[in-house]
C-alpha atoms as a PDB file:
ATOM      1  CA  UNK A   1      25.724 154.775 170.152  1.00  0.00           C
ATOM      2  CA  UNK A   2      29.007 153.260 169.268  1.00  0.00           C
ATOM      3  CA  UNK A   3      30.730 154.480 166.422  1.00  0.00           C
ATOM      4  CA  UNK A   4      32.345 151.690 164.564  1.00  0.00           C
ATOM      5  CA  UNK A   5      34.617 153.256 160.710  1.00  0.00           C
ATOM      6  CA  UNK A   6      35.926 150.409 158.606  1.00  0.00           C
ATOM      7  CA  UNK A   7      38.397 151.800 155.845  1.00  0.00           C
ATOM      8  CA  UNK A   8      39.202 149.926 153.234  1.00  0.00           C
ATOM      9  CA  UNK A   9      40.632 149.923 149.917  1.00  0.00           C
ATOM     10  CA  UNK A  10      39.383 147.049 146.906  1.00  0.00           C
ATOM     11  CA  UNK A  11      41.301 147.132 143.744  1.00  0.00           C
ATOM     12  CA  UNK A  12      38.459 144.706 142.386  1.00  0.00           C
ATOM     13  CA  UNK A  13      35.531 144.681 144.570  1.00  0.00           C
ATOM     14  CA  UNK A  14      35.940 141.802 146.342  1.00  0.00           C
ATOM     15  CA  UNK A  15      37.460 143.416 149.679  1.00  0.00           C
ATOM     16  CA  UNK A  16      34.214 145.986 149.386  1.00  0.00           C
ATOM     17  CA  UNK A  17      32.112 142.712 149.625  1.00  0.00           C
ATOM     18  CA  UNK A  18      33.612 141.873 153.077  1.00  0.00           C
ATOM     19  CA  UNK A  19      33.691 145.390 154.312  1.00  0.00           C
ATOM     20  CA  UNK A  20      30.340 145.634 153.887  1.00  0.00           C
ATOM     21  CA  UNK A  21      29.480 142.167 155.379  1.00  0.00           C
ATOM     22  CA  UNK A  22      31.901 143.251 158.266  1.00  0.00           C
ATOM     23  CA  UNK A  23      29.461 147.102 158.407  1.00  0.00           C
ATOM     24  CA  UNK A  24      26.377 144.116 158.290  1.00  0.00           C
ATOM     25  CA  UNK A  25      27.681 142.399 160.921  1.00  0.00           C
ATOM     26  CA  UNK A  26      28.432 145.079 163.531  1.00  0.00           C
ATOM     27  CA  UNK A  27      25.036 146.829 162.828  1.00  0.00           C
ATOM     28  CA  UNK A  28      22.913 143.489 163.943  1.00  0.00           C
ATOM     29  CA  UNK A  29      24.611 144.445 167.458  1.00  0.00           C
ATOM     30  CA  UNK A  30      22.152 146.912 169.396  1.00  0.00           C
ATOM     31  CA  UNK A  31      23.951 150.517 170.500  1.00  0.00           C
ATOM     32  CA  UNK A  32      26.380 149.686 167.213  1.00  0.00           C
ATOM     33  CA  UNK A  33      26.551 152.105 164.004  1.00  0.00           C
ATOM     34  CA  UNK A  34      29.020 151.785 161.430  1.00  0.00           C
ATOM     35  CA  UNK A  35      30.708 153.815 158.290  1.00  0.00           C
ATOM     36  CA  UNK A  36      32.342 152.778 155.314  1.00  0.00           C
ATOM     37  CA  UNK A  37      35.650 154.305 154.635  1.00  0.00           C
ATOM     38  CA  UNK A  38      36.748 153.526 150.925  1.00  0.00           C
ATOM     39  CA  UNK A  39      40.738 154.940 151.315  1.00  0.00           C
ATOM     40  CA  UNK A  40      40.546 157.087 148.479  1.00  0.00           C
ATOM     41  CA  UNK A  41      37.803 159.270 150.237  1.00  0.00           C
ATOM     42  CA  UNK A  42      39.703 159.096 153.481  1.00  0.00           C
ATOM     43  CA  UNK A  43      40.934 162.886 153.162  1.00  0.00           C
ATOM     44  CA  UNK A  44      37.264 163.667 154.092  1.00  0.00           C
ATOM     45  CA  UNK A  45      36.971 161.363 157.015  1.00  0.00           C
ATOM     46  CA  UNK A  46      39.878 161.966 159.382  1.00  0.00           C
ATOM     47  CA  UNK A  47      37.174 163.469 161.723  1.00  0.00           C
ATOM     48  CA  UNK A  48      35.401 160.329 161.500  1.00  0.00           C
ATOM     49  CA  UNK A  49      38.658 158.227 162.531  1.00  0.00           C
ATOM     50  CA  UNK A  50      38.553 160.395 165.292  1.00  0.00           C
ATOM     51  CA  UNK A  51      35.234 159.874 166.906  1.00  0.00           C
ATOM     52  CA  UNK A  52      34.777 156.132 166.005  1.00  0.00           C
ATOM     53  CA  UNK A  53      34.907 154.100 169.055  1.00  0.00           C
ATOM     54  CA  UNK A  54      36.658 151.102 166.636  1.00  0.00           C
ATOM     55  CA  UNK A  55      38.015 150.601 163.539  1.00  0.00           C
ATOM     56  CA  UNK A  56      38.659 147.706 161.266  1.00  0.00           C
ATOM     57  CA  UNK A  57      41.147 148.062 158.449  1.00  0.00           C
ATOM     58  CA  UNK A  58      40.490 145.777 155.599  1.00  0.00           C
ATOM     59  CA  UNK A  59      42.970 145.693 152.304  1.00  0.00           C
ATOM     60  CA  UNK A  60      43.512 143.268 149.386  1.00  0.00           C
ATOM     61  CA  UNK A  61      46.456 141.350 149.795  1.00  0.00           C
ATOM     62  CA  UNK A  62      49.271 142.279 146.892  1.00  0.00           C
ATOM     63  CA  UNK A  63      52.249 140.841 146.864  1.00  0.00           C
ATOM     64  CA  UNK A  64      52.405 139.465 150.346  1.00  0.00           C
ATOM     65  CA  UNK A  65      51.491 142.849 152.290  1.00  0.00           C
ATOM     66  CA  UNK A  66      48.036 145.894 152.456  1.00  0.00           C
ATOM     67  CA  UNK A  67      47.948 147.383 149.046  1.00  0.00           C
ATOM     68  CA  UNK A  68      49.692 150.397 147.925  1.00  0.00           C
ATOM     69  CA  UNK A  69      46.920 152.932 148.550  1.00  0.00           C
ATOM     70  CA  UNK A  70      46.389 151.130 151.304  1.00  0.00           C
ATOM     71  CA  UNK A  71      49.676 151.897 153.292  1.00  0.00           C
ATOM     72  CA  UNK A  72      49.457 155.304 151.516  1.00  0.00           C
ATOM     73  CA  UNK A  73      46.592 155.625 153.786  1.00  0.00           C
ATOM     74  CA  UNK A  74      48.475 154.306 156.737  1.00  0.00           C
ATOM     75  CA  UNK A  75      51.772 156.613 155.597  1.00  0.00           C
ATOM     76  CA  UNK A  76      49.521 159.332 155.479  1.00  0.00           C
ATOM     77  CA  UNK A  77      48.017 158.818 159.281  1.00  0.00           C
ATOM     78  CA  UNK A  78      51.275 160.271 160.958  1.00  0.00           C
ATOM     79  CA  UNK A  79      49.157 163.124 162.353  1.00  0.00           C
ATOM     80  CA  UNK A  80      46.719 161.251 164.362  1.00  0.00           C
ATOM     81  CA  UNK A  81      49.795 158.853 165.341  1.00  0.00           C
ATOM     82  CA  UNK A  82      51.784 161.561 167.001  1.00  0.00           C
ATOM     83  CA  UNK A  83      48.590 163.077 168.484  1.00  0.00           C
ATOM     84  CA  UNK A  84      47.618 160.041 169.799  1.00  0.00           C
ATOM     85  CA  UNK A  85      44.169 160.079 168.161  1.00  0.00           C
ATOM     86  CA  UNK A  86      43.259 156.344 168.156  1.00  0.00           C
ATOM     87  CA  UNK A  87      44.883 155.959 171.423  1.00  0.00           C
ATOM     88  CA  UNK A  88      42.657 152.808 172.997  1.00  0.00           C
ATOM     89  CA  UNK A  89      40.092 152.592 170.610  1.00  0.00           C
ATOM     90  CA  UNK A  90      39.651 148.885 169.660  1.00  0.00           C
ATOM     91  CA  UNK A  91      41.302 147.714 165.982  1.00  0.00           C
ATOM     92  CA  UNK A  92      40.383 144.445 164.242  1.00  0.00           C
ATOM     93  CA  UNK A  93      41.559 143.681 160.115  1.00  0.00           C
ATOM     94  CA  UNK A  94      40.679 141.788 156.876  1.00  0.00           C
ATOM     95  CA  UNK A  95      42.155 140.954 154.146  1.00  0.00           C
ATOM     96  CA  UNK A  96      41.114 138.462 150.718  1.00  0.00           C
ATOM     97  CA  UNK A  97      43.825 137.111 148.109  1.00  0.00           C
ATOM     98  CA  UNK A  98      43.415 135.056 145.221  1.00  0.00           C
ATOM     99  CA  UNK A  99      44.669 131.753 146.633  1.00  0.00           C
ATOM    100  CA  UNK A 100      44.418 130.446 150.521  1.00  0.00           C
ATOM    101  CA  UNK A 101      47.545 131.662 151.715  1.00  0.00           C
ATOM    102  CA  UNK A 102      48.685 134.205 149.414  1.00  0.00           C
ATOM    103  CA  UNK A 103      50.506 135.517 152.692  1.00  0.00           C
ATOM    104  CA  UNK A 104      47.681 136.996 153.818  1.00  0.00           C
ATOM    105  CA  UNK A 105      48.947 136.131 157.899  1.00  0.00           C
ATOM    106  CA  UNK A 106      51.400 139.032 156.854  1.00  0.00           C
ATOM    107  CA  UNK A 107      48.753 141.301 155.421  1.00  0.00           C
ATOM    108  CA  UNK A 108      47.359 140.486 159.085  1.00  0.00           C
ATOM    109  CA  UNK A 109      50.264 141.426 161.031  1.00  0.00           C
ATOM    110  CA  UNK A 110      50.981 144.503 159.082  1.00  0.00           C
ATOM    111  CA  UNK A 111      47.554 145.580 159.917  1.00  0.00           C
ATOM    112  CA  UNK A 112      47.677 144.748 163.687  1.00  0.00           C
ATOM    113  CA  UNK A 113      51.466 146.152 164.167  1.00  0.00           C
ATOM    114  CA  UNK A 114      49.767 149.544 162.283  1.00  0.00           C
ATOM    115  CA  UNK A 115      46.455 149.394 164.721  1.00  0.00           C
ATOM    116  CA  UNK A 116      49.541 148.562 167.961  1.00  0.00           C
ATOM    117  CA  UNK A 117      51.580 151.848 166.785  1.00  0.00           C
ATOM    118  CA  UNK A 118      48.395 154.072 167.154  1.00  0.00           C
ATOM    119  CA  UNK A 119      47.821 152.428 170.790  1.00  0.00           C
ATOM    120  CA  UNK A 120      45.025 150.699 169.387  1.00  0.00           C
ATOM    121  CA  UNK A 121      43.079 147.075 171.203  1.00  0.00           C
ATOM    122  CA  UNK A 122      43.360 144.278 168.650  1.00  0.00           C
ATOM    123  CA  UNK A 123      40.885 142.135 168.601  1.00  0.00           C
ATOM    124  CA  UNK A 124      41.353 138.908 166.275  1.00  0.00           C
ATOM    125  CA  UNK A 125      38.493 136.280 165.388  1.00  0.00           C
ATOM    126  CA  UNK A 126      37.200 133.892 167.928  1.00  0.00           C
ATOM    127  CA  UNK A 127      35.500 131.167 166.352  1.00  0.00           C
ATOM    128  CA  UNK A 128      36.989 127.587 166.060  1.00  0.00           C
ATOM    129  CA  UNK A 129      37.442 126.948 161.760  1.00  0.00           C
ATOM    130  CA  UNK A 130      35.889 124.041 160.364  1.00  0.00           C
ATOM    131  CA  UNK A 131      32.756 125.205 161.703  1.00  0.00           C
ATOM    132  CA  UNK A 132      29.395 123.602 159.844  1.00  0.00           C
ATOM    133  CA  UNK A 133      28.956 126.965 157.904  1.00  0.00           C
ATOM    134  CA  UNK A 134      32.051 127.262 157.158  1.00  0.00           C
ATOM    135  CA  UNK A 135      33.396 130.323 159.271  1.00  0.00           C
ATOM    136  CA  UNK A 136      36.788 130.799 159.457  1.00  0.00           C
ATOM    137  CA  UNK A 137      37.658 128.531 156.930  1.00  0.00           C
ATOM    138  CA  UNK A 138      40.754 129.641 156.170  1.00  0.00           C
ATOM    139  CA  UNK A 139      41.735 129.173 159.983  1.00  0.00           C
ATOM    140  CA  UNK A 140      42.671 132.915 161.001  1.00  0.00           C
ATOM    141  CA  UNK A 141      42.902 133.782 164.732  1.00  0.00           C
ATOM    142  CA  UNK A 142      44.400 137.047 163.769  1.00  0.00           C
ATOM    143  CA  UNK A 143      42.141 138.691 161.644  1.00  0.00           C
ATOM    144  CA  UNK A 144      39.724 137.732 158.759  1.00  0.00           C
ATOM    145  CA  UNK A 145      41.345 135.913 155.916  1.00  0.00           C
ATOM    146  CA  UNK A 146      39.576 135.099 152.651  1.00  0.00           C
ATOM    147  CA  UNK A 147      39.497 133.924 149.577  1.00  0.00           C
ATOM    148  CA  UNK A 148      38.212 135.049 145.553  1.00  0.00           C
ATOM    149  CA  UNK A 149      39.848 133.780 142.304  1.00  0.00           C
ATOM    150  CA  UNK A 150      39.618 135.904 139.396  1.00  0.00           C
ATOM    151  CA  UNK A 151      35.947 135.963 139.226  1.00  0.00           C
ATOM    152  CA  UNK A 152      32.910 138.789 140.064  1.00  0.00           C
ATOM    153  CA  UNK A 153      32.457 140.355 143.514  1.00  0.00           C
ATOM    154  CA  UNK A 154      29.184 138.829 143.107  1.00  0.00           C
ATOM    155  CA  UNK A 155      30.470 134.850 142.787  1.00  0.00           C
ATOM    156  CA  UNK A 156      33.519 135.037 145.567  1.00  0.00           C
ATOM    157  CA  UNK A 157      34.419 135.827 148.248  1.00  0.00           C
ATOM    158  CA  UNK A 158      32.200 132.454 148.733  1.00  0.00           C
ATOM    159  CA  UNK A 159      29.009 132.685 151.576  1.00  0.00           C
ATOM    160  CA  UNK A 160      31.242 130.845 154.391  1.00  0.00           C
ATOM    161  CA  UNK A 161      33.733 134.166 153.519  1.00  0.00           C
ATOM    162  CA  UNK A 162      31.243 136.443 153.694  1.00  0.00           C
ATOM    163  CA  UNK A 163      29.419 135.049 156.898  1.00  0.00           C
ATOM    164  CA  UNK A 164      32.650 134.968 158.758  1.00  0.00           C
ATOM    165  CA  UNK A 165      33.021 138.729 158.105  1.00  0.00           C
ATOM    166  CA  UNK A 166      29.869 139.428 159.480  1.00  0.00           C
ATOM    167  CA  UNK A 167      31.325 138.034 162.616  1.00  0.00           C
ATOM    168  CA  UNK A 168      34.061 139.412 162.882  1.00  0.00           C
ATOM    169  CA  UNK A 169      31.636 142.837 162.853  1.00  0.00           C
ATOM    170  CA  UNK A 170      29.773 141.730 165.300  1.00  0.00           C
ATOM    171  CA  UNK A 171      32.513 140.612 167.162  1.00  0.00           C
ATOM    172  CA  UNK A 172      34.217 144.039 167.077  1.00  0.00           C
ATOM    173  CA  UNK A 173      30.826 145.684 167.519  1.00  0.00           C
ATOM    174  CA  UNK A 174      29.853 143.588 170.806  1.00  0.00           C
ATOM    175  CA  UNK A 175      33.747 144.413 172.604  1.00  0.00           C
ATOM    176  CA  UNK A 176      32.698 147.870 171.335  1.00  0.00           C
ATOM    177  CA  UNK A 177      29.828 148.345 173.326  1.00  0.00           C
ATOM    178  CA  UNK A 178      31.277 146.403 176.274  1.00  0.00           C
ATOM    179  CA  UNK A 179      34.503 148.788 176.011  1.00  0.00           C
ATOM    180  CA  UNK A 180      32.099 152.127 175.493  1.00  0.00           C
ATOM    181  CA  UNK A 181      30.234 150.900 179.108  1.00  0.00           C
ATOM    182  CA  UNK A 182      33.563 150.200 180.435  1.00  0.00           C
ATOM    183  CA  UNK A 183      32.843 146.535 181.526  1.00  0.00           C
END
């Protein structure tokens, strides 16, 4: 079975909704389990980091960059950096603002140059935006970008948001299993 962690942190609910479309997404991929990692419980789930076989980082974006507890969880993964712990174990990222830049391409790249610095595999989205559904709508190659105003978890991130995290889980969960059989 391949072990897929996404940790997160949501100031407001809204980046819970896509982590758990993202944990939705990688489970409809056979051979593919996956954990939720809110960052505040992440002192309990260093193990986990450890054994997953990927992990997706997903974090508001304030302010043009990952939230604070956010990078306090990054800050605070020095010990599995120098070990090497994540060391080729494939790395994909989300992140959701209140407007449909925000900045959220440097939310990205602060994820993906955090994932590079543990030796990790990015892997980005792959499908074209402007899609019927509405996947990648926002146009993100890098990672997942979306979108919620200041409404309820429940009304935004919007369906076409919440569909293209799913694939991006099943995206990360199908290299997973390909990269676990060593194809």
């Amino acid at each position: 079975m391949t072990q897929i962690s996404i940790v997160f942190h949501s100031g407001y609910g809204h980046t819970k909704v896509l982590a758990e479309q993202v944990k939705a997404g990688a489970e409809t991929v056979p051979g593919a389990k996956a954990t939720l990692i809110p960052v505040e419980d992440i002192e309990a789930h260093w193990g986990d980091l450890e054994a997953a076989d990927a992990i997706v980082f997903g974090s508001p974006t304030y302010m043009g960059n990952v939230s604070g507890p956010f990078k306090t969880f990054m800050d605070a993964s020095s010990k599995p950096w120098y070990e090497r712990k994540w060391k080729d174990k494939l790395a994909a990222g989300f992140t959701i603002s209140g407007s449909p830049s925000g900045d959220k391409l440097n939310t990205l790249q602060s994820l993906m140059i955090f994932a590079m610095q543990h030796g990790m595999v990015w892997i980005g989205t792959a499908d074209l935006p402007g899609s019927e559904e509405g996947i990648n709508r926002l146009g993100s190659f890098s990672g997942l970008m979306a979108q919620a105003g200041q409404v309820a978890p429940e009304v935004e991130p919007n369906e076409a948001d919440r569909r293209s995290a799913m694939r991006l889980g099943q995206r990360l969960a199908e290299a997973s299993v390909r990269w676990a059989k060593g194809a």
